[in-house]
C-alpha atoms as a PDB file:
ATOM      1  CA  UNK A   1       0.000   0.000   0.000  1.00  0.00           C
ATOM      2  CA  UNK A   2       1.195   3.608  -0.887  1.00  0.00           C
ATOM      3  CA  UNK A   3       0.969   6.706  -3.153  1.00  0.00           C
ATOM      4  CA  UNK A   4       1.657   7.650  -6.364  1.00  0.00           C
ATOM      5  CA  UNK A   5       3.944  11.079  -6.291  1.00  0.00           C
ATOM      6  CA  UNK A   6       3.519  13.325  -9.432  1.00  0.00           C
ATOM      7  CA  UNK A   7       6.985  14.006  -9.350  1.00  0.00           C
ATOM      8  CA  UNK A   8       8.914  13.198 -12.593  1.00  0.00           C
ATOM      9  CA  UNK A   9      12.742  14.191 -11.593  1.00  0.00           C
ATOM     10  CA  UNK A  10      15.342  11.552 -10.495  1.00  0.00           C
ATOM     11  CA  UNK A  11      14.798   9.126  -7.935  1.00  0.00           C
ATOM     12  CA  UNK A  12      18.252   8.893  -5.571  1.00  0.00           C
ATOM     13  CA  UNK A  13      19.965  10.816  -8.254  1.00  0.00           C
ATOM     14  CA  UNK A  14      19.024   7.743 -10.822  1.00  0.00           C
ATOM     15  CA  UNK A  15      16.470   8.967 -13.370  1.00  0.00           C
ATOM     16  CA  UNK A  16      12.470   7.790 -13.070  1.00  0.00           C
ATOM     17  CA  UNK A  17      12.499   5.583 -16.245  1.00  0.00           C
ATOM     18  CA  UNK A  18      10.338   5.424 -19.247  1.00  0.00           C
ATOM     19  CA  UNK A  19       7.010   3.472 -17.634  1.00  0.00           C
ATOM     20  CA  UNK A  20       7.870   4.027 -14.304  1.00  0.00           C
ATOM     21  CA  UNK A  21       6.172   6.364 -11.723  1.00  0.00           C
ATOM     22  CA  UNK A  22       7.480   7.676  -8.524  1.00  0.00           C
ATOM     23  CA  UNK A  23       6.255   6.081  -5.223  1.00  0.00           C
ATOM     24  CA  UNK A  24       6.271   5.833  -1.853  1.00  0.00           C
ATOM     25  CA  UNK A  25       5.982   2.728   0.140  1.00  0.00           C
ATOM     26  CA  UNK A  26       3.354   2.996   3.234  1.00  0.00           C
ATOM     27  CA  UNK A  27       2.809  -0.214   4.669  1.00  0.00           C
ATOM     28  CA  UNK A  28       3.894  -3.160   2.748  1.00  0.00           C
ATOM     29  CA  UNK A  29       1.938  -6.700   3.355  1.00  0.00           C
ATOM     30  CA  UNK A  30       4.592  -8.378   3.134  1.00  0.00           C
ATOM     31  CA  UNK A  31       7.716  -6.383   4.128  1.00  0.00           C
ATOM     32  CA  UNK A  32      10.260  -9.099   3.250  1.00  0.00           C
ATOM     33  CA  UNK A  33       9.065  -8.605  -0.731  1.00  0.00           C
ATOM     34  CA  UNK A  34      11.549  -7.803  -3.145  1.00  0.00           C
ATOM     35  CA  UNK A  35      10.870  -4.118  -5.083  1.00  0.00           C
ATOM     36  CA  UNK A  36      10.830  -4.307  -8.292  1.00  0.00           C
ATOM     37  CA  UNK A  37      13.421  -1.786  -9.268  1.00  0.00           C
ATOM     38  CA  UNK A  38      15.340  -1.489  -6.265  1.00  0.00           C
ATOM     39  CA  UNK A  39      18.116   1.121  -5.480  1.00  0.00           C
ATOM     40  CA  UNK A  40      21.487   0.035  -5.293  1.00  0.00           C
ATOM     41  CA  UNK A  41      22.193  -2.567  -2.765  1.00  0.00           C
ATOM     42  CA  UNK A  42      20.899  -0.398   0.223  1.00  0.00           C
ATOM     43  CA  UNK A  43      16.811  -0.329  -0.632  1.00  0.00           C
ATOM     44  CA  UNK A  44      15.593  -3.857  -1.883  1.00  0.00           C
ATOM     45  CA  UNK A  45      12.695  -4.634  -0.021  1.00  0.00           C
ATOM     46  CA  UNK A  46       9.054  -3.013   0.837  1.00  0.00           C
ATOM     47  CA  UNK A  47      10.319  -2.892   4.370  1.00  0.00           C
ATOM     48  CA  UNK A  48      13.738  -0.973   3.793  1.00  0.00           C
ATOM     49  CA  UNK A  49      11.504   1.461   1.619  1.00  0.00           C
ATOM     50  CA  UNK A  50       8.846   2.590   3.739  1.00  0.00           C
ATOM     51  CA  UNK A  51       9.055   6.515   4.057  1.00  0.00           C
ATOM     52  CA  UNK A  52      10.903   7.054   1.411  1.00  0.00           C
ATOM     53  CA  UNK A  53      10.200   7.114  -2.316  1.00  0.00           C
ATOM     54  CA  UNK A  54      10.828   4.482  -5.613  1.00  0.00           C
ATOM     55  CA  UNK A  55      10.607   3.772  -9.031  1.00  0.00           C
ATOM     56  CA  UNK A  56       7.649   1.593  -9.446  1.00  0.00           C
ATOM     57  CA  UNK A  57       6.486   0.049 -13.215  1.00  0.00           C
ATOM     58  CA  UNK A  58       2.956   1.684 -14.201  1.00  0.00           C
ATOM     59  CA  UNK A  59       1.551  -1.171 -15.232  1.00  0.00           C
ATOM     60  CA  UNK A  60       2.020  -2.565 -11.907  1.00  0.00           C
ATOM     61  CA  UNK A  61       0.168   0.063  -9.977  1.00  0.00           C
ATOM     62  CA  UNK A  62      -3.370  -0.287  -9.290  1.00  0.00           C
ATOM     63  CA  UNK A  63      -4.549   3.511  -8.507  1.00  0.00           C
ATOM     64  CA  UNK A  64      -7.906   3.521  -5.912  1.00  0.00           C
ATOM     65  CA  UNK A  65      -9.673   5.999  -3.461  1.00  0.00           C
ATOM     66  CA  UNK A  66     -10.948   3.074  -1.435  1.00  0.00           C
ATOM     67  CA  UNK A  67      -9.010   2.120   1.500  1.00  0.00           C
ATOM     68  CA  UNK A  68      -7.812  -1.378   0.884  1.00  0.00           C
ATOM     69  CA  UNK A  69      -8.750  -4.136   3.611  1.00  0.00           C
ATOM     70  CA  UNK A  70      -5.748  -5.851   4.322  1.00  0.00           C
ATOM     71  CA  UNK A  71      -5.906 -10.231   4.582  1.00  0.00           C
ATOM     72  CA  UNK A  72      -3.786 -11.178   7.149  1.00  0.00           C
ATOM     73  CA  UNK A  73      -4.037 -13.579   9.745  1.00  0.00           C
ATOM     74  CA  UNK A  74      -2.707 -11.709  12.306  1.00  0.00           C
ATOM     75  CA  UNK A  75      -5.689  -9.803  13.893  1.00  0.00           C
ATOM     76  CA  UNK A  76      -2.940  -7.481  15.877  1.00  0.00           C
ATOM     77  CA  UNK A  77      -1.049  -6.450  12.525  1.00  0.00           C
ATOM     78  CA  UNK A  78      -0.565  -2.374  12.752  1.00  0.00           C
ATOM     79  CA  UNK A  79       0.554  -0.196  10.084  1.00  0.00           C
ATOM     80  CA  UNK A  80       4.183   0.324  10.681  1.00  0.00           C
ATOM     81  CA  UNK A  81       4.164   4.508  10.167  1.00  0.00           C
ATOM     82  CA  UNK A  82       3.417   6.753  13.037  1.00  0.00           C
ATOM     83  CA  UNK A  83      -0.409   7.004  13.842  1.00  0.00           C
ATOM     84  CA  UNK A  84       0.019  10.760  13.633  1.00  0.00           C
ATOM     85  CA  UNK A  85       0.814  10.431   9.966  1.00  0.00           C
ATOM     86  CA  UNK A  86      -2.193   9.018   9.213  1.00  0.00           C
ATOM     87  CA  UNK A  87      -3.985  12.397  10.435  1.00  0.00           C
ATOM     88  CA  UNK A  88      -1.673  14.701   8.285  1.00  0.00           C
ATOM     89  CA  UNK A  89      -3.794  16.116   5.305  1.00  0.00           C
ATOM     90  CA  UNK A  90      -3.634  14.616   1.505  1.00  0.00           C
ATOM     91  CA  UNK A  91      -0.723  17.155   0.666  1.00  0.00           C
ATOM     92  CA  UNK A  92       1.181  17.410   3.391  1.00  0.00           C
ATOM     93  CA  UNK A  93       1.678  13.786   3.684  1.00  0.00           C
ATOM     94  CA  UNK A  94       2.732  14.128  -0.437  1.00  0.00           C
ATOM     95  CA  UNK A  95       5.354  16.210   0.802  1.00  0.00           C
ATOM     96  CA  UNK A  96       6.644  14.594   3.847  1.00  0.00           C
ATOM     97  CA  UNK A  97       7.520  11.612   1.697  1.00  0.00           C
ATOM     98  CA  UNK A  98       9.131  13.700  -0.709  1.00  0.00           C
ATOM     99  CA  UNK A  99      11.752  15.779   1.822  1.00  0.00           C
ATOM    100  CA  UNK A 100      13.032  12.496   3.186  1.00  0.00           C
ATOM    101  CA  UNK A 101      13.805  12.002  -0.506  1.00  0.00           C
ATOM    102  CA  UNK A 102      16.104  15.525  -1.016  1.00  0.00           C
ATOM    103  CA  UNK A 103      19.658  15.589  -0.615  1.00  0.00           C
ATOM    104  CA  UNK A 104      21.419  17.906   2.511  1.00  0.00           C
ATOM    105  CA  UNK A 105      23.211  19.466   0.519  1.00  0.00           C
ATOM    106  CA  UNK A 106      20.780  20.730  -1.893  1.00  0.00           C
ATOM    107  CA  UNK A 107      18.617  22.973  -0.756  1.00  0.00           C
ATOM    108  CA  UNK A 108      15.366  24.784  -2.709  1.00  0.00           C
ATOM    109  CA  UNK A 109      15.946  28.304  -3.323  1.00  0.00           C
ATOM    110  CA  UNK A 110      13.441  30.170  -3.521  1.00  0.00           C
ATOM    111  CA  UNK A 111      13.053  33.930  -4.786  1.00  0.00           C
ATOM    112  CA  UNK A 112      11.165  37.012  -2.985  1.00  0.00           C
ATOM    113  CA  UNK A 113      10.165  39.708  -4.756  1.00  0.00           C
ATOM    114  CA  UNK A 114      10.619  43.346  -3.127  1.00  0.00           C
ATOM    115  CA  UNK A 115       6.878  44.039  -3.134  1.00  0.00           C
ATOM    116  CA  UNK A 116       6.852  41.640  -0.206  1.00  0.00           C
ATOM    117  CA  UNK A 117       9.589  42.958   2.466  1.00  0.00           C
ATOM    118  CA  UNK A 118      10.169  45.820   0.390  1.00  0.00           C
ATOM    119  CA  UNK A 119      13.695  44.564  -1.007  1.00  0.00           C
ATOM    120  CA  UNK A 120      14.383  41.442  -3.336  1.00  0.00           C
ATOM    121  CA  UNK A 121      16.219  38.696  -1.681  1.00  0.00           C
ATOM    122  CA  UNK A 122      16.697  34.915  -2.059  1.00  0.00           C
ATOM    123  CA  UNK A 123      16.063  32.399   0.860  1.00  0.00           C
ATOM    124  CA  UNK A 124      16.703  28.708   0.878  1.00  0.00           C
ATOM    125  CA  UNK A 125      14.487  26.094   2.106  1.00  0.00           C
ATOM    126  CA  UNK A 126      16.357  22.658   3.261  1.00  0.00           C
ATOM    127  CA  UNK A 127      15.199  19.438   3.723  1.00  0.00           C
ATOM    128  CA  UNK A 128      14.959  19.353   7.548  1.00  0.00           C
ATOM    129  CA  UNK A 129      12.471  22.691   7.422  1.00  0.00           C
ATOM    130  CA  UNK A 130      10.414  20.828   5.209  1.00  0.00           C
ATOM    131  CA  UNK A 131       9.928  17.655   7.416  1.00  0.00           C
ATOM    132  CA  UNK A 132       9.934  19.557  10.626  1.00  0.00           C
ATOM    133  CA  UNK A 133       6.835  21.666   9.194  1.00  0.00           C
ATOM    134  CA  UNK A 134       5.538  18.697   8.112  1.00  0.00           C
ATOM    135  CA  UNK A 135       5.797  17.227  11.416  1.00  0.00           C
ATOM    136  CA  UNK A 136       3.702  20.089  13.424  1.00  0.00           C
ATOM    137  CA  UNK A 137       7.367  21.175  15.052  1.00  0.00           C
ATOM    138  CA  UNK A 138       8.614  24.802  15.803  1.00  0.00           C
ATOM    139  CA  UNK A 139       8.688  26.350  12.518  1.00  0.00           C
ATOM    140  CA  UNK A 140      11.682  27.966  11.459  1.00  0.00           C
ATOM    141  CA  UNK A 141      11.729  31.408  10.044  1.00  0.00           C
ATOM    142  CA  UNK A 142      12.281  30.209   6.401  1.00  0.00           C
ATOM    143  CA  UNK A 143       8.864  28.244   6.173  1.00  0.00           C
ATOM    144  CA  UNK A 144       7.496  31.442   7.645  1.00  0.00           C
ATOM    145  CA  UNK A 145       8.914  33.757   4.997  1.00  0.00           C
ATOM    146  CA  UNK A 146       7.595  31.569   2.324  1.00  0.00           C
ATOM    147  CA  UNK A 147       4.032  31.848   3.966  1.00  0.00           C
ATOM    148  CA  UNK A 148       4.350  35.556   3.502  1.00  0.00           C
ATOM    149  CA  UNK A 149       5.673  35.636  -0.196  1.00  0.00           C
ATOM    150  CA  UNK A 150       1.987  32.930  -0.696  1.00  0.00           C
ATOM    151  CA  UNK A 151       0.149  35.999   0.923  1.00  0.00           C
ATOM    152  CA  UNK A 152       1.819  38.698  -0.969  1.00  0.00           C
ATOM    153  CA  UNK A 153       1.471  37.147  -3.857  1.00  0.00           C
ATOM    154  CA  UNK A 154      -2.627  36.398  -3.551  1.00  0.00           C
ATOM    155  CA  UNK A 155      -2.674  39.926  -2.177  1.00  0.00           C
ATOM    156  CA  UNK A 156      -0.950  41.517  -5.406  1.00  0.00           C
ATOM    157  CA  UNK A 157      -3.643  39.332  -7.650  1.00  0.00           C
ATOM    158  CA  UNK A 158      -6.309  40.581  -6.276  1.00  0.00           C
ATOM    159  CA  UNK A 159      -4.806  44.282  -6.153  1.00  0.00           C
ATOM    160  CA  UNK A 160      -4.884  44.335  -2.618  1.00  0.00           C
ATOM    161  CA  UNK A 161      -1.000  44.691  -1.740  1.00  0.00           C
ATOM    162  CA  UNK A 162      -1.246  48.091  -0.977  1.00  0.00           C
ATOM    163  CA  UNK A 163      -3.358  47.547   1.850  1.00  0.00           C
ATOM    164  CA  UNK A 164      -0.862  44.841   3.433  1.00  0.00           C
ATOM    165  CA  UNK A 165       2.900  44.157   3.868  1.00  0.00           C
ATOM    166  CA  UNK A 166       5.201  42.309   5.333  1.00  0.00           C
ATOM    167  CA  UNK A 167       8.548  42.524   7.491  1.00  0.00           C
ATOM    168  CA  UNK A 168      11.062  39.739   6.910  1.00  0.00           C
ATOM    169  CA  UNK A 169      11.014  37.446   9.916  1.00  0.00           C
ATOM    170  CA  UNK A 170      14.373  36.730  10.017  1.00  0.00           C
ATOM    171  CA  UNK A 171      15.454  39.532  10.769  1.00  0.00           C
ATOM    172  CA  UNK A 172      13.884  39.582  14.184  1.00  0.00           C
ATOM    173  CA  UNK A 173      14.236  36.286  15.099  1.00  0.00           C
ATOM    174  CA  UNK A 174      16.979  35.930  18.295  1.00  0.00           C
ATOM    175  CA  UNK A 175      19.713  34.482  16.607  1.00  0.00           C
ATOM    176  CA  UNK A 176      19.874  37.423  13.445  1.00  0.00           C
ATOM    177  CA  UNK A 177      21.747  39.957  15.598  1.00  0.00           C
ATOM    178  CA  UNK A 178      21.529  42.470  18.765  1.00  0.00           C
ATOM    179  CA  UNK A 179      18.122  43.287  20.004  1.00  0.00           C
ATOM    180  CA  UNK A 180      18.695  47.138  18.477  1.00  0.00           C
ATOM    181  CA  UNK A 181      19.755  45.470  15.381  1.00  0.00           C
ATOM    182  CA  UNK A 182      16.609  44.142  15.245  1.00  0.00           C
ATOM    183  CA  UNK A 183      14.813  46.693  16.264  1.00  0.00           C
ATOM    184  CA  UNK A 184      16.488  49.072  13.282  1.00  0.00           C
ATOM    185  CA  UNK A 185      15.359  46.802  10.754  1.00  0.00           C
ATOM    186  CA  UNK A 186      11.904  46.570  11.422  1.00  0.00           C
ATOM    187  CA  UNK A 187      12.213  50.850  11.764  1.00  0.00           C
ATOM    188  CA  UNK A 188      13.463  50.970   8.168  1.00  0.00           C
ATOM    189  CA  UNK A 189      10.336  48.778   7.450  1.00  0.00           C
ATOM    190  CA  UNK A 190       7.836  51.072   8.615  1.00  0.00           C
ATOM    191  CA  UNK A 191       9.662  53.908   7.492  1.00  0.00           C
ATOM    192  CA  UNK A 192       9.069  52.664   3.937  1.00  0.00           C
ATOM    193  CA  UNK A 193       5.127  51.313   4.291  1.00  0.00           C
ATOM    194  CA  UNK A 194       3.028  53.038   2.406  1.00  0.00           C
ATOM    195  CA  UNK A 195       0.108  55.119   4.089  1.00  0.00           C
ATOM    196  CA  UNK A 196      -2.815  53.281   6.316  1.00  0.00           C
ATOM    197  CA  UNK A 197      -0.852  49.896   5.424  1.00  0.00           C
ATOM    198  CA  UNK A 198      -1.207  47.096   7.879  1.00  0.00           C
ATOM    199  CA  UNK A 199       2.291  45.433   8.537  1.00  0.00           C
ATOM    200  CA  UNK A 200       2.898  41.965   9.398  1.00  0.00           C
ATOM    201  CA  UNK A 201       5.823  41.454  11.357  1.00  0.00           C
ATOM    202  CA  UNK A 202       7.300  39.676  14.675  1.00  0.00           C
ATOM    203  CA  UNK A 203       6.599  41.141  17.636  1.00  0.00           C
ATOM    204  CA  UNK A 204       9.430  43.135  18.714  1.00  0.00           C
ATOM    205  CA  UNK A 205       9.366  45.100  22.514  1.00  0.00           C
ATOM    206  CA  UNK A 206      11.974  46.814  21.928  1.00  0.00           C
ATOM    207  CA  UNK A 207      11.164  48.091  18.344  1.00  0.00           C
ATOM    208  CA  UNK A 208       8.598  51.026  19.019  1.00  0.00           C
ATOM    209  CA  UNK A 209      11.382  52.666  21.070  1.00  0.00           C
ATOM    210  CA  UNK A 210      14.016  52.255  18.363  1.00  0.00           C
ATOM    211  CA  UNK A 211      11.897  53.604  15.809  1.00  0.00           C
ATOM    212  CA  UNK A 212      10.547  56.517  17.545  1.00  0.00           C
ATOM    213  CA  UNK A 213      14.717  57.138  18.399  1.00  0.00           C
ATOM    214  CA  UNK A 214      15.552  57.504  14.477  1.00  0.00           C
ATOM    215  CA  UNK A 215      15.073  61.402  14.781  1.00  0.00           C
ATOM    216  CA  UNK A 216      16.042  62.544  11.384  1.00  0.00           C
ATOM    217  CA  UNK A 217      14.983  60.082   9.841  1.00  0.00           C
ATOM    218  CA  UNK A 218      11.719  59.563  11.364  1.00  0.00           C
ATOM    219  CA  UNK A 219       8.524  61.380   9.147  1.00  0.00           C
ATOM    220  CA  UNK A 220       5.605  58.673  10.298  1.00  0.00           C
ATOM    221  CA  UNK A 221       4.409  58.199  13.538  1.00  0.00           C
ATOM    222  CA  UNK A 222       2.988  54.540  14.105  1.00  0.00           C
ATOM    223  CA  UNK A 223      -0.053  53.907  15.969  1.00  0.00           C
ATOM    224  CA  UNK A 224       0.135  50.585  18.085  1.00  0.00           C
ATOM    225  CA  UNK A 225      -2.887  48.653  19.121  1.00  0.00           C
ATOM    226  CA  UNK A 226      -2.947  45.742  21.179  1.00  0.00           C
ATOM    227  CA  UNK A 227      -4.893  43.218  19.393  1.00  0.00           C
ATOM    228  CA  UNK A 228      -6.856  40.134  21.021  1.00  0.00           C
ATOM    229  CA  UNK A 229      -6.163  36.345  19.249  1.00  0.00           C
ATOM    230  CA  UNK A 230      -6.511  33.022  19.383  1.00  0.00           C
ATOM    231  CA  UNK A 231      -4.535  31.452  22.656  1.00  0.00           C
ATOM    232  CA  UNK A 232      -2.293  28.717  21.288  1.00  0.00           C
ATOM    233  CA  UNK A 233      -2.612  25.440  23.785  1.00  0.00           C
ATOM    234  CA  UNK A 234       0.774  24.277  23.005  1.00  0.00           C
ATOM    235  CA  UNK A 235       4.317  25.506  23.046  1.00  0.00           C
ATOM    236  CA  UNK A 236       5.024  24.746  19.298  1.00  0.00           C
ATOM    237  CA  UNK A 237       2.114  25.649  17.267  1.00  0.00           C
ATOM    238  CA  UNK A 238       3.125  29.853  17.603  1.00  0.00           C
ATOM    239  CA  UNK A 239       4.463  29.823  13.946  1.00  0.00           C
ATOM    240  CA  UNK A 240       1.333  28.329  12.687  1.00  0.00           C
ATOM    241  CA  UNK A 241      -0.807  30.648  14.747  1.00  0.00           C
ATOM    242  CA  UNK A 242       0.575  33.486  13.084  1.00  0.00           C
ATOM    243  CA  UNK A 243       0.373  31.954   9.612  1.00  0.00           C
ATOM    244  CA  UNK A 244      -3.131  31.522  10.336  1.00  0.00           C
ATOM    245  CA  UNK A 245      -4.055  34.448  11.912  1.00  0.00           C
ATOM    246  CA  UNK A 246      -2.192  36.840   9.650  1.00  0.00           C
ATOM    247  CA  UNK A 247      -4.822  34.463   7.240  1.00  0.00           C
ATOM    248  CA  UNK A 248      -8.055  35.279   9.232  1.00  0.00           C
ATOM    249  CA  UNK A 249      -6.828  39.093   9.034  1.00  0.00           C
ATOM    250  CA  UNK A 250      -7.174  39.401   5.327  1.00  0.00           C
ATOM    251  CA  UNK A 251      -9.630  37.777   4.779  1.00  0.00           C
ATOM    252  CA  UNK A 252     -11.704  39.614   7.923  1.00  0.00           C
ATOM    253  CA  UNK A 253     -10.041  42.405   8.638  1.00  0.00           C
ATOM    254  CA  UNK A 254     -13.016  43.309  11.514  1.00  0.00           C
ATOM    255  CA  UNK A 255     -11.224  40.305  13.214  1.00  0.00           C
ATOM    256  CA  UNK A 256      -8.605  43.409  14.421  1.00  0.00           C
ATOM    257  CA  UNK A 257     -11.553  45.152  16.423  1.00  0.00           C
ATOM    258  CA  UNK A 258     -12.697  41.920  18.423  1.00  0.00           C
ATOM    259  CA  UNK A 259     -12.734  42.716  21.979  1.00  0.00           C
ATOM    260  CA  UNK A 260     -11.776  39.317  23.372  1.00  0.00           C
ATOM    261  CA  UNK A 261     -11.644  35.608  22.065  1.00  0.00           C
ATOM    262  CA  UNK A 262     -12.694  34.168  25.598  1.00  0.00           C
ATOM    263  CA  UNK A 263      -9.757  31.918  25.418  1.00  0.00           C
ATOM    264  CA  UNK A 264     -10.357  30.669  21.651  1.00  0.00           C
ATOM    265  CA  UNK A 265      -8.015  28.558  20.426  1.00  0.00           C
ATOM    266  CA  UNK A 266      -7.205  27.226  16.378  1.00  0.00           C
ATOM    267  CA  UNK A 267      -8.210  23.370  15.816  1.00  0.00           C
ATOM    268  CA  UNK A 268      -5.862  21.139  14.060  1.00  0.00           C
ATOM    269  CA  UNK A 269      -9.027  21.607  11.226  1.00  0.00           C
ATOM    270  CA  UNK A 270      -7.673  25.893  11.046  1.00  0.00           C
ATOM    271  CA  UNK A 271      -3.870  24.975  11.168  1.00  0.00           C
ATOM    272  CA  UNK A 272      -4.130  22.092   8.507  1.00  0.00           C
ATOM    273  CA  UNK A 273      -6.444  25.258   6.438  1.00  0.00           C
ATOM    274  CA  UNK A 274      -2.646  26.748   6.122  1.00  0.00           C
ATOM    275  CA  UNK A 275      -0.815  23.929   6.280  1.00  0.00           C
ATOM    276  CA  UNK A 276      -1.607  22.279   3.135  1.00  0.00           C
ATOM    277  CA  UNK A 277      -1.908  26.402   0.844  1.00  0.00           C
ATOM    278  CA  UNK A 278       1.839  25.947   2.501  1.00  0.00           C
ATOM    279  CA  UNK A 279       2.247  22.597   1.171  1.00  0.00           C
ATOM    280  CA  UNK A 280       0.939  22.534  -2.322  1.00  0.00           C
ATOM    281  CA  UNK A 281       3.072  25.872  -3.050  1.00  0.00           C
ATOM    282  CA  UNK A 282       6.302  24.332  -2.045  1.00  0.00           C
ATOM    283  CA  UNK A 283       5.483  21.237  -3.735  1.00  0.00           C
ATOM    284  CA  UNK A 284       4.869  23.568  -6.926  1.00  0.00           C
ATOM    285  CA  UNK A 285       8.277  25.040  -6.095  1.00  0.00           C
ATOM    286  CA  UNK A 286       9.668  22.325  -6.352  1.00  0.00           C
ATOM    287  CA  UNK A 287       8.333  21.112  -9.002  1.00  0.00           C
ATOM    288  CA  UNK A 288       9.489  23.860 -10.843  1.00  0.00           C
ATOM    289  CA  UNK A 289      13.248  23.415  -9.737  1.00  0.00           C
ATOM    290  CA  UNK A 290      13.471  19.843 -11.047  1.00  0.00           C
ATOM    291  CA  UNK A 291      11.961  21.210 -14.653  1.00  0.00           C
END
């Protein structure tokens, strides 16, 4: 049992094949079975190949949307991936199988147009960002940034950018320098905002105080609010929060003038809602890179 990935670039740096797709091995029925093109001497049976991906003959595939009832007579047979996988959505678990297929040292790179931090820059998404977002772990401030440049992007379509933009994340995050380095950079962001534009951006305590400091240089006076949202239950899900409530914003923007959420938090239902846009655009991304 497994999936058919769309994917048509090379398989362990050997290519596909002419009549072969690409696919990954879930739970194999009998996990001593031989593959049928196997790779190298390392990955020759269903069981060595489970969470990874393979070259697999097309005619040999039998594509379904039923769930197959396994025949076994062992009643206490299990499926030998991690529950928790099972509850990942269509695309994310598309993906998952496909980062444990990408080389270290290769990362995705992925461009950022200015119209979305206000400069153009490149950023590189790497294999272990892909599987830890995957995975529901701390998201790092790459899979953030590439949430943003999704936003942007549906933003500029609809001609709605200049109502929203964005500050780049990592540039706040703890490790990117001194707390008034930080603080500068987001200062320079607001400076160049365009009037009544909402900016999305890490919070930063020490930020307000820097920016109101850059006398000189300093023409726009920013208005803070505190706003109520959602209360996270967890101590990993923050990143998603924001990707989802940055979400809820644009699409409600009334959302900013709610008094209280009485304690309201996101089910898995909201955080998969941005979890998979997330997931199909990096899977288009890369995509794109092996073409």
């Amino acid at each position: 049992m497994g999936m058919v990935i769309p994917l048509d670039g090379p398989i362990h740096g050997v290519p596909l094949g002419d009549g072969n797709v690409r696919v990954s091995v879930e739970v194999p029925i009998k996990g001593e079975a031989l593959l049928p093109i196997p790779i190298g001497d390392e990955i020759v049976t269903l069981r060595q190949a489970i969470g990874t991906h393979v070259a697999w003959p097309r005619n040999l595939v039998i594509v379904t949307n039923e769930k197959p009832k396994l025949k076994t007579p062992n009643a206490s047979f299990k499926p030998m991936l991690p529950q928790n996988l099972y509850k990942m959505p269509l695309s994310v678990r598309f993906l998952l199988q496909f980062a444990r297929t990408m080389r270290e040292e290769k990362p995705l790179k992925v461009a950022i147009d200015s119209g979305v931090f206000g400069y153009e820059q490149e950023t590189y998404l790497n294999k272990d960002d892909i599987i830890e977002f995957c995975s529901m772990e701390p998201l790092s401030t790459v899979c953030m940034t590439i949430y943003m440049r999704h936003l942007w992007s549906s933003l500029k379509k609809d001609h709605k950018d200049n109502l929203y933009g964005f500050a780049d994340p990592s540039s706040f995050s703890h490790d990117s320098g001194k707390r008034d380095e930080r603080s500068f950079a987001l200062s320079v962001r607001l400076e160049k905002s365009k009037e009544q534009q909402l900016i999305f951006a890490p919070y930063n305590f020490g930020a307000l105080r820097m920016f109101n400091a850059q006398k000189g240089r300093n023409r726009k006076n920013a208005i803070w609010k505190i706003i109520q949202c959602p209360t996270q239950a967890g101590k990993v899900e923050c990143g998603y929060y924001v990707m989802r409530f940055m979400k809820a914003i644009i699409e409600d923007p009334t959302i900013l003038t709610r008094s209280k959420f009485n304690n309201q938090s996101y089910n898995q239902e909201e955080i998969d809602d941005v979890r998979v846009e997330w997931a199909d655009l990096v899977e288009t991304l890369l995509q794109d890179d092996v073409e």
